[in-house]
C-alpha atoms as a PDB file:
ATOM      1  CA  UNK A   1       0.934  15.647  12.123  1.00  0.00           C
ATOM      2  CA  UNK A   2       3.045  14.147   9.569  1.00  0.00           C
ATOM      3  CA  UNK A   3       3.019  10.303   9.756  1.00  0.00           C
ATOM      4  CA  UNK A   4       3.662   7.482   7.597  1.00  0.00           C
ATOM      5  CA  UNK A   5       1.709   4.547   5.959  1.00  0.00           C
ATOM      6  CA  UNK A   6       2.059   1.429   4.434  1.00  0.00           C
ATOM      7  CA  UNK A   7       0.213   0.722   0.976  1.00  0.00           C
ATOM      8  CA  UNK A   8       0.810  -2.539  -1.293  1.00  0.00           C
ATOM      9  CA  UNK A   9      -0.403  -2.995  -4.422  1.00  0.00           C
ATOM     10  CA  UNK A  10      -1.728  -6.421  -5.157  1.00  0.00           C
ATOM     11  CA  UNK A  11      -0.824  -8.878  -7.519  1.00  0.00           C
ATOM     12  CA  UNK A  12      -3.780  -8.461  -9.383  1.00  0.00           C
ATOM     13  CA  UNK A  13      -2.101  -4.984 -10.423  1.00  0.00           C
ATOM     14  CA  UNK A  14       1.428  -6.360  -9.344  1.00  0.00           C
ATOM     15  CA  UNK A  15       1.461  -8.637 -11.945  1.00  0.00           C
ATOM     16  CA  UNK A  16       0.477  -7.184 -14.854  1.00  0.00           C
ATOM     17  CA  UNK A  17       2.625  -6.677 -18.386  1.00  0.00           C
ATOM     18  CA  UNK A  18       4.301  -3.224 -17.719  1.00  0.00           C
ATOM     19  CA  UNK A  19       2.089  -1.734 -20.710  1.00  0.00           C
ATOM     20  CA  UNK A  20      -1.008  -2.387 -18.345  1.00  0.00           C
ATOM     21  CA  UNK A  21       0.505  -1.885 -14.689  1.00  0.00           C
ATOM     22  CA  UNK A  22       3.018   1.227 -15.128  1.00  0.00           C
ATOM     23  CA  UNK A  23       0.257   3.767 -16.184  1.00  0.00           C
ATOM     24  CA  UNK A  24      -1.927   2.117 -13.044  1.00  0.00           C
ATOM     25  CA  UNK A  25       0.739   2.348 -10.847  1.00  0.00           C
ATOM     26  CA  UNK A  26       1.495   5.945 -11.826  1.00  0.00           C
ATOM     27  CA  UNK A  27      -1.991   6.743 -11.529  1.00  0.00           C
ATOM     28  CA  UNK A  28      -2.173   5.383  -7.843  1.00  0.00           C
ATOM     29  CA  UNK A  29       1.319   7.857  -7.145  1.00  0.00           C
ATOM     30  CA  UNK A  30      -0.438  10.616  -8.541  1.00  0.00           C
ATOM     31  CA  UNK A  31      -3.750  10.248  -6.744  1.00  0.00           C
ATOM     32  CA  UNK A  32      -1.382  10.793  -3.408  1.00  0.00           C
ATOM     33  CA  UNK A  33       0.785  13.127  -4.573  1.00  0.00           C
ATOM     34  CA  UNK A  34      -2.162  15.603  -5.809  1.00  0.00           C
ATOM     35  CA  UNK A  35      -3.305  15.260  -1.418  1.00  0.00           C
ATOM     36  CA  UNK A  36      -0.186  16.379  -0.675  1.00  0.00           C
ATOM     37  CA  UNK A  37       1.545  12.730  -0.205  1.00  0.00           C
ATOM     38  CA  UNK A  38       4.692  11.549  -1.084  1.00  0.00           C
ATOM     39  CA  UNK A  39       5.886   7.942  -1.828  1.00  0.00           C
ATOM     40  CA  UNK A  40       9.399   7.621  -0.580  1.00  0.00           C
ATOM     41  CA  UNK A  41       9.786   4.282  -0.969  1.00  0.00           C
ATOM     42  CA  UNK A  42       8.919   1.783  -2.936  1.00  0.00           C
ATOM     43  CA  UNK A  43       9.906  -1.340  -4.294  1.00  0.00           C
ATOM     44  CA  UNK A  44       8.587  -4.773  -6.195  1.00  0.00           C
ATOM     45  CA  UNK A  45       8.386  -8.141  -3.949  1.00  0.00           C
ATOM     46  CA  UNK A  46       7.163 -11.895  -3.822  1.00  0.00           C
ATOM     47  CA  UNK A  47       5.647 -12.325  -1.290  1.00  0.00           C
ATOM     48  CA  UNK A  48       5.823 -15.856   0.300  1.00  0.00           C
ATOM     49  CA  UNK A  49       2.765 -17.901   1.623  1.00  0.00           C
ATOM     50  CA  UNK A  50       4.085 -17.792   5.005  1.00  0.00           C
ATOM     51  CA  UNK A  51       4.629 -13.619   5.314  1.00  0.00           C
ATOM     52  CA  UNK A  52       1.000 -13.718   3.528  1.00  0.00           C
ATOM     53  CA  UNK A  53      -0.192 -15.313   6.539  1.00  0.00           C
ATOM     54  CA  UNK A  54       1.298 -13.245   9.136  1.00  0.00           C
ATOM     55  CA  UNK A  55       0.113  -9.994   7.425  1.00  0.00           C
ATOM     56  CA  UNK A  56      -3.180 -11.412   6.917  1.00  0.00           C
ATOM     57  CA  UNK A  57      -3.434 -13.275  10.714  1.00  0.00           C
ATOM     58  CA  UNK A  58      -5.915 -10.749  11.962  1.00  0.00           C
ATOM     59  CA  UNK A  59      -8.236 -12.259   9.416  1.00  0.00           C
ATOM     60  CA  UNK A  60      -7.166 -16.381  10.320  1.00  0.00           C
ATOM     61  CA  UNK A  61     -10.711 -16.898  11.290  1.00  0.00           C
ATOM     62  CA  UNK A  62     -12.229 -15.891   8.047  1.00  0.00           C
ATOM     63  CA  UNK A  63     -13.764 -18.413   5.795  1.00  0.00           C
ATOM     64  CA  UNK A  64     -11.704 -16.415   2.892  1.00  0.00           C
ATOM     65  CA  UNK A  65      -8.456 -16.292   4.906  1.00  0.00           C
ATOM     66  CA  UNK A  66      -6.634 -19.117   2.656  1.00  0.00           C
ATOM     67  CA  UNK A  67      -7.917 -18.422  -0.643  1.00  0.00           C
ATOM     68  CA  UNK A  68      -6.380 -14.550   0.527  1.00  0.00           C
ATOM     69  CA  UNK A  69      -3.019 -15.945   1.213  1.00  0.00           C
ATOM     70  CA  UNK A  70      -2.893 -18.224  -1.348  1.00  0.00           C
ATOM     71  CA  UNK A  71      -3.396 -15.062  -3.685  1.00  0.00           C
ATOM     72  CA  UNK A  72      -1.002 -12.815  -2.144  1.00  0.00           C
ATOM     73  CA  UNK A  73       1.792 -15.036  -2.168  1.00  0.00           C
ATOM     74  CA  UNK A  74       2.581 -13.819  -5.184  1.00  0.00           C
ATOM     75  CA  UNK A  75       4.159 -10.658  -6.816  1.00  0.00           C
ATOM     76  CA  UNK A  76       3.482  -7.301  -5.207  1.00  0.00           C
ATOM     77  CA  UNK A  77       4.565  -3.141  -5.089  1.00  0.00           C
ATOM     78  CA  UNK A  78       4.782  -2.460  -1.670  1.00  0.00           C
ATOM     79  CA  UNK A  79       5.068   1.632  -0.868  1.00  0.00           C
ATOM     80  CA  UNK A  80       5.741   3.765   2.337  1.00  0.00           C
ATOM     81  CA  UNK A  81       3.561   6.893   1.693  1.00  0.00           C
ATOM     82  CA  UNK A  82       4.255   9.797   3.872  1.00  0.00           C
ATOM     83  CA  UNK A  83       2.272  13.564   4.579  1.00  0.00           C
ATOM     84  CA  UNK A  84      -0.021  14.918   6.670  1.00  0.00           C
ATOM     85  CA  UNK A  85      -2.371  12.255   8.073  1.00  0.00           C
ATOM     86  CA  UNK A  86      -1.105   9.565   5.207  1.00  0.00           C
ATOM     87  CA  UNK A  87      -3.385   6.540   7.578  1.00  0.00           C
ATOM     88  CA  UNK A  88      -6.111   8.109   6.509  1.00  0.00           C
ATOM     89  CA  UNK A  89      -5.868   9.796   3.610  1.00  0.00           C
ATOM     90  CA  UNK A  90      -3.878   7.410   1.841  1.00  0.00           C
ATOM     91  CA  UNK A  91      -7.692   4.958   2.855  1.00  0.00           C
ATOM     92  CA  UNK A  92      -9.857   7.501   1.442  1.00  0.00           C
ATOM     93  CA  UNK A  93      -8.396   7.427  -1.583  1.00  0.00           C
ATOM     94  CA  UNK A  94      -8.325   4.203  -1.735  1.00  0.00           C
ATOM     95  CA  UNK A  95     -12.090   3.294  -1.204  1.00  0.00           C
ATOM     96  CA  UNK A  96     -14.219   0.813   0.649  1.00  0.00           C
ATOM     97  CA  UNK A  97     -12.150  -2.530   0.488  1.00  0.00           C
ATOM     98  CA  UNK A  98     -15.381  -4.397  -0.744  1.00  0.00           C
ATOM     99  CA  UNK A  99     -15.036  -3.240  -5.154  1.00  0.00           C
ATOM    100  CA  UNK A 100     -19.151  -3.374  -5.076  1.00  0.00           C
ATOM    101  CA  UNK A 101     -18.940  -0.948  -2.645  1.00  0.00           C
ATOM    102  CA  UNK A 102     -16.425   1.108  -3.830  1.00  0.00           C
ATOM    103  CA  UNK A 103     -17.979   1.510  -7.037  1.00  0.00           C
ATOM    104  CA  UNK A 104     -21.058   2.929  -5.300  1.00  0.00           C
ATOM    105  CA  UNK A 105     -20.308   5.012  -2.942  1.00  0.00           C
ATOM    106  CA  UNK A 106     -16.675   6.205  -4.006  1.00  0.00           C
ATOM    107  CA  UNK A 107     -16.492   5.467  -8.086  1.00  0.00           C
ATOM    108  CA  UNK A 108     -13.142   7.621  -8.565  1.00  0.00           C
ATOM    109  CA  UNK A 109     -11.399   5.566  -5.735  1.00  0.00           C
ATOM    110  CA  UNK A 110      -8.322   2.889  -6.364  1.00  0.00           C
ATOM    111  CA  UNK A 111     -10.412   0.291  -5.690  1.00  0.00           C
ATOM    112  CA  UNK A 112     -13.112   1.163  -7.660  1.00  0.00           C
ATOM    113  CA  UNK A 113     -11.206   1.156 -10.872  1.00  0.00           C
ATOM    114  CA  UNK A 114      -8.636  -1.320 -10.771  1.00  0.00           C
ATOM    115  CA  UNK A 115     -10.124  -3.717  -8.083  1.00  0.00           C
ATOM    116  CA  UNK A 116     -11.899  -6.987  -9.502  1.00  0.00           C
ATOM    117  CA  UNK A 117     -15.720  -7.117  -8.711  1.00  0.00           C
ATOM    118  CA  UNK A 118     -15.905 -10.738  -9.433  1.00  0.00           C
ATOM    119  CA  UNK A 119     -12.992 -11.471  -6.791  1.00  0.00           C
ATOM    120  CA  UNK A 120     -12.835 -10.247  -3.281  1.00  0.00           C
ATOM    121  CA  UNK A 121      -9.289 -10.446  -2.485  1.00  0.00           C
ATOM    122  CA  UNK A 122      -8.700  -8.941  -6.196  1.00  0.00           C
ATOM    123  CA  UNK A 123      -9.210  -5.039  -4.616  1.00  0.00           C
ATOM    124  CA  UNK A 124      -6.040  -3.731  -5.855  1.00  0.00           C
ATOM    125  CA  UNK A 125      -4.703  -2.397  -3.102  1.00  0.00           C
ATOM    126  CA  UNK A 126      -3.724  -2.350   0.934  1.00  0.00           C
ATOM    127  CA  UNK A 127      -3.389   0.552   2.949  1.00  0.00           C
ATOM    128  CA  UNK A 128      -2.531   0.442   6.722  1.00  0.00           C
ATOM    129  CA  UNK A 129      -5.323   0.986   8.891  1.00  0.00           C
ATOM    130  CA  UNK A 130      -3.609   2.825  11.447  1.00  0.00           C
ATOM    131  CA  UNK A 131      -0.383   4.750  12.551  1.00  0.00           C
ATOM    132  CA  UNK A 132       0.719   1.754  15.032  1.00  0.00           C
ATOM    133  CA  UNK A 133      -0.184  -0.787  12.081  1.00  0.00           C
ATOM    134  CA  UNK A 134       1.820   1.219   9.478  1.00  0.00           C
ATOM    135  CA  UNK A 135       4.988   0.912  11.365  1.00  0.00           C
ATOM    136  CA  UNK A 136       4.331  -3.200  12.210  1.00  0.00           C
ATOM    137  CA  UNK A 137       4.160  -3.506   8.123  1.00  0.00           C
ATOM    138  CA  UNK A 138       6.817  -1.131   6.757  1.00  0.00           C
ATOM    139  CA  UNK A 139       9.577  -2.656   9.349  1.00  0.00           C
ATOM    140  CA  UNK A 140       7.805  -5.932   8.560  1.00  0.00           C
ATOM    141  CA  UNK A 141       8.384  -5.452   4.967  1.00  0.00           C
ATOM    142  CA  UNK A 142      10.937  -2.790   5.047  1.00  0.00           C
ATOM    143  CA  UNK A 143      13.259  -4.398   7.690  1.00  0.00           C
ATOM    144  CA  UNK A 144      16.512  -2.727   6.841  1.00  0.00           C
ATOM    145  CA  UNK A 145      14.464   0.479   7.808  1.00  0.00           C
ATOM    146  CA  UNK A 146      14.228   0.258  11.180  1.00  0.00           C
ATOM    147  CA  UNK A 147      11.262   2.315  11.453  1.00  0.00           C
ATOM    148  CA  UNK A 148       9.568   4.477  13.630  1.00  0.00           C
ATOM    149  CA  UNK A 149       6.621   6.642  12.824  1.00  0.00           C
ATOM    150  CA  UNK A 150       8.219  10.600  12.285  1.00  0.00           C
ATOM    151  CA  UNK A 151       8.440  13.112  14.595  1.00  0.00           C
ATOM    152  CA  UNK A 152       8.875  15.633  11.797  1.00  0.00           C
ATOM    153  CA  UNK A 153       7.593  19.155  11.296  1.00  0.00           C
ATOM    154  CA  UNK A 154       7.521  19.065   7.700  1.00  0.00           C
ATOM    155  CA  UNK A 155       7.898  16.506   4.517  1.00  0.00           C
ATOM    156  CA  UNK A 156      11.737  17.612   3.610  1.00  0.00           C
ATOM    157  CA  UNK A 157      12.722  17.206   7.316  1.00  0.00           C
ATOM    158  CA  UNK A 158      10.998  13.446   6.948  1.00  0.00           C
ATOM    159  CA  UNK A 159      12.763  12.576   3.581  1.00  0.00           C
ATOM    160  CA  UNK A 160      16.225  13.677   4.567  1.00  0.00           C
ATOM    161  CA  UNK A 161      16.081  11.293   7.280  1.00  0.00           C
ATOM    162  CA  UNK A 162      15.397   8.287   5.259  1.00  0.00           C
ATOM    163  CA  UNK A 163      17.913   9.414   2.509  1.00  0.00           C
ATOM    164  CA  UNK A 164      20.368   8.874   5.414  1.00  0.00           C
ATOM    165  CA  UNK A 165      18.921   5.181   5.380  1.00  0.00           C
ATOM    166  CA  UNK A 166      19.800   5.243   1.738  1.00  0.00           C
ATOM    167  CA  UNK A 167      16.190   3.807   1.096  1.00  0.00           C
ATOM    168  CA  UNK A 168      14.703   6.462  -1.278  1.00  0.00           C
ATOM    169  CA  UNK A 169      11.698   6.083  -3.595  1.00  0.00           C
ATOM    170  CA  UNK A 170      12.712   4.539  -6.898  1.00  0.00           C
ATOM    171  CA  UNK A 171       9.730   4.960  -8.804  1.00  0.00           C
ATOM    172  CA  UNK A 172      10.392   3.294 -12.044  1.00  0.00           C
ATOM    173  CA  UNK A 173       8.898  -0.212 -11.571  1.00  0.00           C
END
């Protein structure tokens, strides 16, 4: 089934010069696109403290929650990925969200390479853990999308619908 995720790149990435981030960030594309992904859309953000916090609520119990908030408030590449199950593919690729881990047991992973060992919230990247979650995060940071998770046969069939929402990819960040 074709369905569609939610991935933002952190500001550890986010905010890099564009000499450092734009081969990263092309990197991460092309990690989806060669397991038959697509991104088809994409776009830079701030995020504010406050939309930190409701992303990250599931977590307000956490002794790390603030010190997460306070460093995602902050610049950001947020993505909708799209393909054959993108939840978890898209997380695969990705790796374990702890780096430590992810440079164990899955060394070629996103995480692995760009994520920060020495800082936990530093992994690099978010991914949607599942298909209800992805749509909560792309219409909460893709609003003008109005999004519902595709009942599409096929990748074309899913992009021509969002071209009609005039929202396509615009990969040069």
């Amino acid at each position: 089934m074709i369905e569609a995720t939610y991935v933002m790149i952190k500001p550890n990435i986010a905010k890099l010069e564009a000499s450092l981030k734009d081969p990263i960030v092309k990197d991460i594309i092309s990690r989806y696109n060669a397991c038959g992904l697509d991104v088809i859309a994409m776009k830079k953000a701030r995020l504010t403290l406050e939309q930190a916090e409701v992303h990250y609520d599931h977590l307000k119990d956490e002794d790390f929650f603030e010190e997460l908030t306070n460093f995602m408030a902050d610049e950001v590449i947020e993505m909708i990925v799209i393909g054959e199950n993108a939840v978890e593919v898209v997380r695969k690729i990705n790796g374990p969200t702890n780096v430590l881990k992810a440079r164990k047991e899955s060394p070629n992973s996103i995480r692995a390479l760009y994520g920060d060992p020495n800082f936990a919230c530093a992994n690099a990247i978010h991914a949607s853990d599942s298909k209800e979650n992805a749509e909560i995060e792309i219409n909460r940071f893709f609003p003008e999308l109005h999004f519902k998770q595709p009942k599409f046969l096929n990748i074309p069939e899913a992009k021509r619908s969002l071209v009609k929402h005039k929202y396509l990819a615009n990969k040069s960040m």
